[in-house]
Protein backbone atom coordinates (compact mmCIF):
# COMPACT_ATOMS: atom_id res chain seq x y z
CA UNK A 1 -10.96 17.69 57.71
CA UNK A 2 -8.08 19.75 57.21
CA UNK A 3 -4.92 20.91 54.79
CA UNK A 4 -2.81 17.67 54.28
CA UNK A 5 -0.69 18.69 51.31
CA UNK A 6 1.24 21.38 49.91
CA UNK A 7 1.27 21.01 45.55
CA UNK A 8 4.28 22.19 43.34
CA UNK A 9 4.21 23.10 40.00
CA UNK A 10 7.27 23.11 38.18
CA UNK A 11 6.76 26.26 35.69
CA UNK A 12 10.00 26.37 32.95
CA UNK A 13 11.15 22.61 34.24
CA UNK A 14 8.26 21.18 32.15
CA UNK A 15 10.21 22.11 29.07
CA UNK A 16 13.34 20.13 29.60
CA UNK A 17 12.24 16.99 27.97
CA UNK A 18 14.47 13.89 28.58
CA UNK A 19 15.97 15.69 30.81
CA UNK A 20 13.12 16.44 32.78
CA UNK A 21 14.14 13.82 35.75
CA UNK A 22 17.42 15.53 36.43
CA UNK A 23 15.75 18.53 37.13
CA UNK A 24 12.94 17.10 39.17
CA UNK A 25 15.71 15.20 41.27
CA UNK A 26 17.65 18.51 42.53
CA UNK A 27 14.53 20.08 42.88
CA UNK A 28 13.85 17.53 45.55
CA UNK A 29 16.79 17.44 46.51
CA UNK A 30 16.31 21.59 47.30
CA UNK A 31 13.68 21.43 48.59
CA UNK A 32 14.59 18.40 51.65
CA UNK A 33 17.86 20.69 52.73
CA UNK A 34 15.32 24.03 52.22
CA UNK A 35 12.75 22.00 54.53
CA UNK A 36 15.19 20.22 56.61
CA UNK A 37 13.62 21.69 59.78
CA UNK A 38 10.48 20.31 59.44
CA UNK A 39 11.06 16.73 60.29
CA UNK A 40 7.47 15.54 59.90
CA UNK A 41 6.97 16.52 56.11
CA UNK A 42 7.04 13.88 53.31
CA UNK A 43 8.08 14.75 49.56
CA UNK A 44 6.64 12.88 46.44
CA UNK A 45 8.56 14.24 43.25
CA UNK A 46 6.67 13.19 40.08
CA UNK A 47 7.00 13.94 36.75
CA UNK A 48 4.67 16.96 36.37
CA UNK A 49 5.00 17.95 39.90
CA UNK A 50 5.56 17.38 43.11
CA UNK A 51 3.27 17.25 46.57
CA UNK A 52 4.59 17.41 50.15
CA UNK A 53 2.73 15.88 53.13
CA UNK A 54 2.54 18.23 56.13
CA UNK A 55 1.43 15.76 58.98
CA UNK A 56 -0.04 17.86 60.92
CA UNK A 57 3.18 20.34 60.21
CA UNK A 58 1.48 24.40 60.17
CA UNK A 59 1.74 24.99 56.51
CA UNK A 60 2.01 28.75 56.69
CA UNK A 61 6.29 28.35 57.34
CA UNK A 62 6.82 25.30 54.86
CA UNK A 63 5.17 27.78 52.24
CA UNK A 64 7.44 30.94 53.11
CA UNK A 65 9.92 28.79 52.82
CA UNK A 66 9.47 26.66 49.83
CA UNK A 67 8.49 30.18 47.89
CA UNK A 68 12.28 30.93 48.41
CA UNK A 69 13.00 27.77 46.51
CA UNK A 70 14.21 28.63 42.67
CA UNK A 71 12.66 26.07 40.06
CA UNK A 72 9.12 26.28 41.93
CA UNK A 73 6.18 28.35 39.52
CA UNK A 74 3.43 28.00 42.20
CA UNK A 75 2.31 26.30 45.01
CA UNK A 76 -1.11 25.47 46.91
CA UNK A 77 -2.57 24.44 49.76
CA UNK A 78 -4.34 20.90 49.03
CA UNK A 79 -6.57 18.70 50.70
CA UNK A 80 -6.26 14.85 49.67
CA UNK A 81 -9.24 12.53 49.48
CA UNK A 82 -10.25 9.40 48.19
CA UNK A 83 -11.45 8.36 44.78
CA UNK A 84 -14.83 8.76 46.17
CA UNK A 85 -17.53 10.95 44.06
CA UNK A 86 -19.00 11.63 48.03
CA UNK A 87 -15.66 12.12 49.68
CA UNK A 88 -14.56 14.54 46.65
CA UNK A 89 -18.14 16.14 46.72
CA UNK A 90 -17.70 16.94 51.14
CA UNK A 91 -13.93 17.47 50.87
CA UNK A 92 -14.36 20.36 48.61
CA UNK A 93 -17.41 21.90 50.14
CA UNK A 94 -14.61 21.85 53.13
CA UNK A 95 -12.72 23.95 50.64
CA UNK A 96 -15.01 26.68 49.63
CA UNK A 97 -16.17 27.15 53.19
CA UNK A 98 -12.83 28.25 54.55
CA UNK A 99 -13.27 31.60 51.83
CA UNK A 100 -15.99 34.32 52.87
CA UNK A 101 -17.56 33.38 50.03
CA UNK A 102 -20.82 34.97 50.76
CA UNK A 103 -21.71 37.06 48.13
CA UNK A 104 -18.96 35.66 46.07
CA UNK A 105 -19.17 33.49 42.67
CA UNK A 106 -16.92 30.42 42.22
CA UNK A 107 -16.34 27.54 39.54
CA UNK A 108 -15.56 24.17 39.63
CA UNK A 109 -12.30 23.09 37.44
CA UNK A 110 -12.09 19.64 37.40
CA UNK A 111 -9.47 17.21 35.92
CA UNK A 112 -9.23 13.54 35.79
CA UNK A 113 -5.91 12.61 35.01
CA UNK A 114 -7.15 8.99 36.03
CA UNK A 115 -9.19 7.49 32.72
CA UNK A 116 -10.61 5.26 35.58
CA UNK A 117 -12.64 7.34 37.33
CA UNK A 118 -16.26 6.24 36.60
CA UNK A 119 -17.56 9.86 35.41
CA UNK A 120 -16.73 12.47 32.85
CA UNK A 121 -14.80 15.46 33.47
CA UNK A 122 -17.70 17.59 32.66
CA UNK A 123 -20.13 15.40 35.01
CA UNK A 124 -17.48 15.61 37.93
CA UNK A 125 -17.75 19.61 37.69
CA UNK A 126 -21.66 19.50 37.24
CA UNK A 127 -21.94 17.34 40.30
CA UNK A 128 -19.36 19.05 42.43
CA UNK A 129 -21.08 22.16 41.67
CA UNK A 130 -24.56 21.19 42.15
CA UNK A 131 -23.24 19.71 45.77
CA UNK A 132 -22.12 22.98 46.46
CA UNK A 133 -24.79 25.53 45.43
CA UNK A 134 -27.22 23.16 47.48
CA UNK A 135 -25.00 23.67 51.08
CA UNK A 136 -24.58 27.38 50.83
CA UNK A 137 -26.50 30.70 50.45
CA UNK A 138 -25.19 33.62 48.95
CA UNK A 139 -22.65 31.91 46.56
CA UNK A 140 -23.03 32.11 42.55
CA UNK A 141 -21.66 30.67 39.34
CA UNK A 142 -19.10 32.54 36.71
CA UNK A 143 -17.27 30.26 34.81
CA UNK A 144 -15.30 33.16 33.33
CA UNK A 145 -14.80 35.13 36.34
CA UNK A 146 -14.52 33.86 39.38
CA UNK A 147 -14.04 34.79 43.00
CA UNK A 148 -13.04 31.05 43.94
CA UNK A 149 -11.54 28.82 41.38
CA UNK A 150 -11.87 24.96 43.01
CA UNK A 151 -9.39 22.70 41.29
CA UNK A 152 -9.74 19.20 41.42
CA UNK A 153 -7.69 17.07 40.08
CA UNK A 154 -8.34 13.50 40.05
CA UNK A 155 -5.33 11.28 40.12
CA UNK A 156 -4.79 7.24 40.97
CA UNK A 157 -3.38 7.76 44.12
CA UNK A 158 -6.01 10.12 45.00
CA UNK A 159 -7.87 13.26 44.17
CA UNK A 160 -5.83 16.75 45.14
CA UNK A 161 -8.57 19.59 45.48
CA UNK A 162 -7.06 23.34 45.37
CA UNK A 163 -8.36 26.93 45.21
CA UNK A 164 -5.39 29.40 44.88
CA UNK A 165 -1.80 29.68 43.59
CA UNK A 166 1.03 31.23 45.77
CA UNK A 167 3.71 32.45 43.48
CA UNK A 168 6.96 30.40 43.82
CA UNK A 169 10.12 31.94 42.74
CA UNK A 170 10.35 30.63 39.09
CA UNK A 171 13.83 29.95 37.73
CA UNK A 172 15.47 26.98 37.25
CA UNK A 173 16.61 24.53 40.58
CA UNK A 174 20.23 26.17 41.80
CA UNK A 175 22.62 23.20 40.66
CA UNK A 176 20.83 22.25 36.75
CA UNK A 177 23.07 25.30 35.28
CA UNK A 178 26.89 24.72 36.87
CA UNK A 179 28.72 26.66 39.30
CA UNK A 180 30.32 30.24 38.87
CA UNK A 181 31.99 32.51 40.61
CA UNK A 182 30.19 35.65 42.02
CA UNK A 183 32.22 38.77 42.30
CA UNK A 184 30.32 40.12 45.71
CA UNK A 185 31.20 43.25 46.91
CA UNK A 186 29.40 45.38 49.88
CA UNK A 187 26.89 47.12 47.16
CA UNK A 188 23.59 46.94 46.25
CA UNK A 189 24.08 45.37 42.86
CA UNK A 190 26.60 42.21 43.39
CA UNK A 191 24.20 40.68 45.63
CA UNK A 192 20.91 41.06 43.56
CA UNK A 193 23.26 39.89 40.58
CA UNK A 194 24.03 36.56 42.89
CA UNK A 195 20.85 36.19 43.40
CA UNK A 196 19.59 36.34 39.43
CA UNK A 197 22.38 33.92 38.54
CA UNK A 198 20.72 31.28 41.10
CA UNK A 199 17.75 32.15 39.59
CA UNK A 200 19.20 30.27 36.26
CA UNK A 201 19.86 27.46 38.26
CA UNK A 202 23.66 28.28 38.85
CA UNK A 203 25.40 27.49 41.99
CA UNK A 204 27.35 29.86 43.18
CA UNK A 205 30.71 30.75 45.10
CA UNK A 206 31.54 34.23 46.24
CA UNK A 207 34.78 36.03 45.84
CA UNK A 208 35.31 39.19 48.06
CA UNK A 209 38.21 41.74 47.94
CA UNK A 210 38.90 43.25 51.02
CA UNK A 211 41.80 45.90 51.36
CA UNK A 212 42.79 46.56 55.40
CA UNK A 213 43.19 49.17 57.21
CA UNK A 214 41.50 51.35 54.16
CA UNK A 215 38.28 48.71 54.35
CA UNK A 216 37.01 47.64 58.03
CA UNK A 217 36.07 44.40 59.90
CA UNK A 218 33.07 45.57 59.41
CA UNK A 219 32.44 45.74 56.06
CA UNK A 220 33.78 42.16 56.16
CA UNK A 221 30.96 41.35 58.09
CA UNK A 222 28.45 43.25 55.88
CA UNK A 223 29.67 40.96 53.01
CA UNK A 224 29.18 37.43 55.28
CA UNK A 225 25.86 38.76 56.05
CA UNK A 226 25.37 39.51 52.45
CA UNK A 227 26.63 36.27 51.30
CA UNK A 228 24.38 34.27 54.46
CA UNK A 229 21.50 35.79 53.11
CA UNK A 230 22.15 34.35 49.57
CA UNK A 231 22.39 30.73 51.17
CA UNK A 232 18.53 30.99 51.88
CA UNK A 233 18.04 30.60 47.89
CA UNK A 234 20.68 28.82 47.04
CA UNK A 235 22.51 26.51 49.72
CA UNK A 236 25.48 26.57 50.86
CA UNK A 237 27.49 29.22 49.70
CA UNK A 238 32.09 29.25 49.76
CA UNK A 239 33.04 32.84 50.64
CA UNK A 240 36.60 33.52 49.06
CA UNK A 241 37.75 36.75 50.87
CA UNK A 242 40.65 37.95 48.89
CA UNK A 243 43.49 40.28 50.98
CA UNK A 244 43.89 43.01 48.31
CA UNK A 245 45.59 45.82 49.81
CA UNK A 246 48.75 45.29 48.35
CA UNK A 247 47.88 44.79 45.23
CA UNK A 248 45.25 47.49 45.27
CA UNK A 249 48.16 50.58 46.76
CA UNK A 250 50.94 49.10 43.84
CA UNK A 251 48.46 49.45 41.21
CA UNK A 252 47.31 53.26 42.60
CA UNK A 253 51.34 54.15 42.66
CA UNK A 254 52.21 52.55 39.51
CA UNK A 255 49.40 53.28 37.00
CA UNK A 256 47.96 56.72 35.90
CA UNK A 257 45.39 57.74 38.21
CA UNK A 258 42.41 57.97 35.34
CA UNK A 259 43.51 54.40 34.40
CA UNK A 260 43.61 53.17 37.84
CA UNK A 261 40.42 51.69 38.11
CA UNK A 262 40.69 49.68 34.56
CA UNK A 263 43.72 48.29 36.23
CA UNK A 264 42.35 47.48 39.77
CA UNK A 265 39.54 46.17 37.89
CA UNK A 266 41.61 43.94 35.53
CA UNK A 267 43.42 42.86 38.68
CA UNK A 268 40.03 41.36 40.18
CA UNK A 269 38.86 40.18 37.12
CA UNK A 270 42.34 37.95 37.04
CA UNK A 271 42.23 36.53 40.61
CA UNK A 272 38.70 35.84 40.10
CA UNK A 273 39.62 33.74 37.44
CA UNK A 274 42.38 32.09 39.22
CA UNK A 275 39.80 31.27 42.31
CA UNK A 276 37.07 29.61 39.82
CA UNK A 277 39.88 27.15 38.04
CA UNK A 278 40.94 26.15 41.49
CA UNK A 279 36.83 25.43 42.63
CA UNK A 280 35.76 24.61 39.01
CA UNK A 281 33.36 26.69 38.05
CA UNK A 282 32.58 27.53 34.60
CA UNK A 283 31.77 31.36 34.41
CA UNK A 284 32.21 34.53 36.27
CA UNK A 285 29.12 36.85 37.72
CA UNK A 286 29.24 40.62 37.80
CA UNK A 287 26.90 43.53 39.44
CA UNK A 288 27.74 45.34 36.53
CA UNK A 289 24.92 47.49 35.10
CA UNK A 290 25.69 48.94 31.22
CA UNK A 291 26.67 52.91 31.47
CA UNK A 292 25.76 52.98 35.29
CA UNK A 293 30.12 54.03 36.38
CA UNK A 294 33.12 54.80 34.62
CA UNK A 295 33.87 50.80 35.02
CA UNK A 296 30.98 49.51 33.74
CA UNK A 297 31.00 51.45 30.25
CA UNK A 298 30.73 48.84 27.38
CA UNK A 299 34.45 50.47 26.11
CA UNK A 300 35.43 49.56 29.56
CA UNK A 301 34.07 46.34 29.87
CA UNK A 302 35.92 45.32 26.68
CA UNK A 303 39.17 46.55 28.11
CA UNK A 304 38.66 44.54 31.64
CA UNK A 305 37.20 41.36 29.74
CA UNK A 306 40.47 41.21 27.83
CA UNK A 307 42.44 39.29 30.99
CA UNK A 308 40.45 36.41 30.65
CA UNK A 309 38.12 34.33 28.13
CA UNK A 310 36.31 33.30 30.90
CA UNK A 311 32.59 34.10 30.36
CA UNK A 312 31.56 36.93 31.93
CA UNK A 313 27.89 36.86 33.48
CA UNK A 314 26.42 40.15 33.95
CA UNK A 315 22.68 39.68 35.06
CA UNK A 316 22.33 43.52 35.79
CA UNK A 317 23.18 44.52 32.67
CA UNK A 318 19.88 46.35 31.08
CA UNK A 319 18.59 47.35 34.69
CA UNK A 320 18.23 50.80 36.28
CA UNK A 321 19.31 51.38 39.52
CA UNK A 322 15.31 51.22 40.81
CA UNK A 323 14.53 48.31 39.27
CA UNK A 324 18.13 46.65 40.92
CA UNK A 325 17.06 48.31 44.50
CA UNK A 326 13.33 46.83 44.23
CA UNK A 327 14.60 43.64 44.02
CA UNK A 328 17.32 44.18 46.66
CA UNK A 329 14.56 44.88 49.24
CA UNK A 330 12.35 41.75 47.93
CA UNK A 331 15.06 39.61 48.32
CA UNK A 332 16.33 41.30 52.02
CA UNK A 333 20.08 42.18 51.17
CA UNK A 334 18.97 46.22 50.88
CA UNK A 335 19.03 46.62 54.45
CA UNK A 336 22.67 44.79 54.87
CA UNK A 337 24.27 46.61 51.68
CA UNK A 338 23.45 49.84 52.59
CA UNK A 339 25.16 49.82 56.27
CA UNK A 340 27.77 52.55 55.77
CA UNK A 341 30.37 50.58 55.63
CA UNK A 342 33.40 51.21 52.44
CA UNK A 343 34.62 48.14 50.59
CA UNK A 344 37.81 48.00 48.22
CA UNK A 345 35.92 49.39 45.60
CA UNK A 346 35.13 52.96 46.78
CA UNK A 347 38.75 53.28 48.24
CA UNK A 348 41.05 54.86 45.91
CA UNK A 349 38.80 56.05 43.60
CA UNK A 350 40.32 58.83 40.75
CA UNK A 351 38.93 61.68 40.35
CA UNK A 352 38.55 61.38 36.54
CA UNK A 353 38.29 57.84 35.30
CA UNK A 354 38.77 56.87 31.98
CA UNK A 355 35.57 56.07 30.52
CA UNK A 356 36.83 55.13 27.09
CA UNK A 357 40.33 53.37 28.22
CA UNK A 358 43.03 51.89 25.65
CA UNK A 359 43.68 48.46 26.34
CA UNK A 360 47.15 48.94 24.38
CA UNK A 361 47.70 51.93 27.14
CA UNK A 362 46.92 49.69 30.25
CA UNK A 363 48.98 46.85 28.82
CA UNK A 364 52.05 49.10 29.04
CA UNK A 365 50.74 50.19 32.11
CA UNK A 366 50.15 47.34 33.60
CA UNK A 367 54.18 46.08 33.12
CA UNK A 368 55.32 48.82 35.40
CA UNK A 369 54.24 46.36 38.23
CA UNK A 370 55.00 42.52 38.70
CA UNK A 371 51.86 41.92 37.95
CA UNK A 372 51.68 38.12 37.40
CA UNK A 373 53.99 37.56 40.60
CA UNK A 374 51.40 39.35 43.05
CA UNK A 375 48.48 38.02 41.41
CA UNK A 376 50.12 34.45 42.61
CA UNK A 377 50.69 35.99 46.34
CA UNK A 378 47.61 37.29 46.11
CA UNK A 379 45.53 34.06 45.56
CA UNK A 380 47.73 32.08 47.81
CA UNK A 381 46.53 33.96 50.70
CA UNK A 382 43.10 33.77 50.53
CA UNK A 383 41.00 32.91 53.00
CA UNK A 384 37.69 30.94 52.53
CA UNK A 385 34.72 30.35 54.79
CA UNK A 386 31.78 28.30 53.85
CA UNK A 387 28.07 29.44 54.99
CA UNK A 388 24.81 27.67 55.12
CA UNK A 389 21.75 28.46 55.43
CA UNK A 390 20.06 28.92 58.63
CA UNK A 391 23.61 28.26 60.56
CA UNK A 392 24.82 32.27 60.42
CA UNK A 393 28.82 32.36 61.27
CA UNK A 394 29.83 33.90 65.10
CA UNK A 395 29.52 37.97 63.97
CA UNK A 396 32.98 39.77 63.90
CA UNK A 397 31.65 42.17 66.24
């Protein structure tokens, strides 16, 4: 007797209703590309959850990965048995036996989803518990509090017997919400904001700006390795890398220095916009964090929002810096953003930004370039690469 099954429990998809199935489908659907190296597993998607068959698969992997999986609450270890009061009564004595539950209290919570089964709910927990008390020393009853909670549920296919949770990653399955457009630099914000905006069951497509000689191969590669680690919770992932130099050194001639940034940030704002009509997305996702840089002001972010009326995601926005690291390092992209690397948006950067711009000032500004014209170039020339999961791209260096 051993593990057979792994149980899902859906969490915020049991809300959705009629439209409960759709979810449930690209859940499954998730989950097979998430699991796709694991050719011996078997996936049964039902209504209130779902259960995976390891076949003798190790379940400690399927787990780590499935916990990367957004739209999962939880997720246990199971062990399947027959509609058998003796077979449920030895397979979960199996179960408390693989605790050191010496010394340790436990309780029996049984449910019978199937009205067929020939006892009560509250009989099937006195007799399971009984069965258990009499093949082991040392181990109590506390029905309030207790070391080992045994869950059996009895269903028609069979009876599922469980005894903890592993947390899932919540959130809604990435595909349910749309697709936007992810404005990914090499910081630690854009990424965690990525990652957030998954989390709401958006897919996502990056867009990159990278400004040669002033920003290196390098940092190029620091934002595919960003981006590669985003796949692993969301699939595959289109990297638009946008050649901004141009743009970036007219706008730093043309435009008062303290109004620079409004205007480089305008700029990005507009080709990022011009990228998501092409791919057909439906919104735009920031790093931006409220008050944390001159940009990212709420006067500012009025100014910049004014190119477009695109909506503008920003997941970040109520977070300190800590709480945006700690979930950097959860997530693995700490390590990659902080390689000391500079991307287009630390080039250039005034000495005394404009923290309450004018958007009537950066309008005039903005006609001492031909603005609309590069923009155009600009998007023309961009290169994309598409990344999957668990298939990393040849490294640059």
């Amino acid at each position: 007797m051993t593990y057979d099954h792994i149980v899902i429990r859906y969490g915020e998809m049991s809300t959705k209703g009629k439209n409960r199935l759709q979810f449930v489908r690209c859940l499954k659907r998730n989950i097979a590309k998430k699991l796709k190296h694991f050719p011996n597993l078997q996936i049964e998607a039902l209504r209130d959850r779902m259960y995976i068959r390891l076949h003798h698969t190790p379940p400690q992997p399927v787990i780590e990965k499935l916990q990367e999986v957004f739209g999962i609450q939880s997720l246990s270890l199971a062990l399947k048995t027959e509609n058998d009061l003796q077979k449920i009564k030895e397979a979960t004595l199996f179960f408390v036996k693989q605790f050191p539950y010496e010394g340790k209290t436990f309780k029996i919570s049984a449910r019978r989803a199937d009205k067929q089964f020939p006892i009560t709910t509250n009989e099937l927990n006195y007799e399971l518990g009984s069965y258990v008390l009499k093949n082991t020393t040392g181990l109590t009853v506390d029905v309030h509090h207790p070391d080992i909670d045994v869950r059996v549920e009895v269903r028609k296919e069979g009876t599922y017997i469980t005894a903890y949770d592993v947390p899932g990653a919540g959130g809604l399955p990435v595909g349910t919400s749309g697709k936007a457009m992810l404005m990914l630099s090499g910081g630690i914000d854009s990424p965690v904001a990525g990652y957030l905006a998954m989390k709401r069951g958006l897919q996502i497509e990056a867009v990159h700006f990278f400004s040669p000689p002033f920003t290196s191969e390098r940092a190029k590669q620091k934002v595919i390795d960003l981006a590669q680690r985003l796949t692993e919770f969301g699939g595959t992932i289109r990297l638009h890398i946008v050649p901004f130099t141009e743009l970036q050194q007219a706008i730093y001639k043309q435009v008062p220095e303290n109004y620079s940034l409004i205007a480089t940030r305008r700029a990005m704002l507009r080709i990022t916009d011009e990228i998501r009509k092409k791919e057909n997305g439906l919104a735009i996702v920031t790093g931006e964090s409220l008050g944390q840089v001159a940009s990212q002001t709420l006067e500012s972010m009025v100014v910049v929002n004014d190119v477009t009326t695109t909506p503008i995601l920003r997941p970040l926005v109520s977070m300190d810096k800590t709480e945006i690291i700690a979930i950097a390092e959860r997530i693995g992209t700490h390590h990659i953003s902080i390689r000391p690397y500079e991307d287009c948006c630390t080039i250039f950067t005034p000495k005394a930004p404009k923290t309450k711009p004018k958007k009537e000032k950066i309008i005039q500004y903005e006609k001492f370039l031909p603005l609309d014209e590069m923009i155009t170039e600009t998007v023309a020339r961009v290169e994309t690469i598409t990344l999957k999961p668990n298939e990393p791209l040849d490294e640059l260096f």
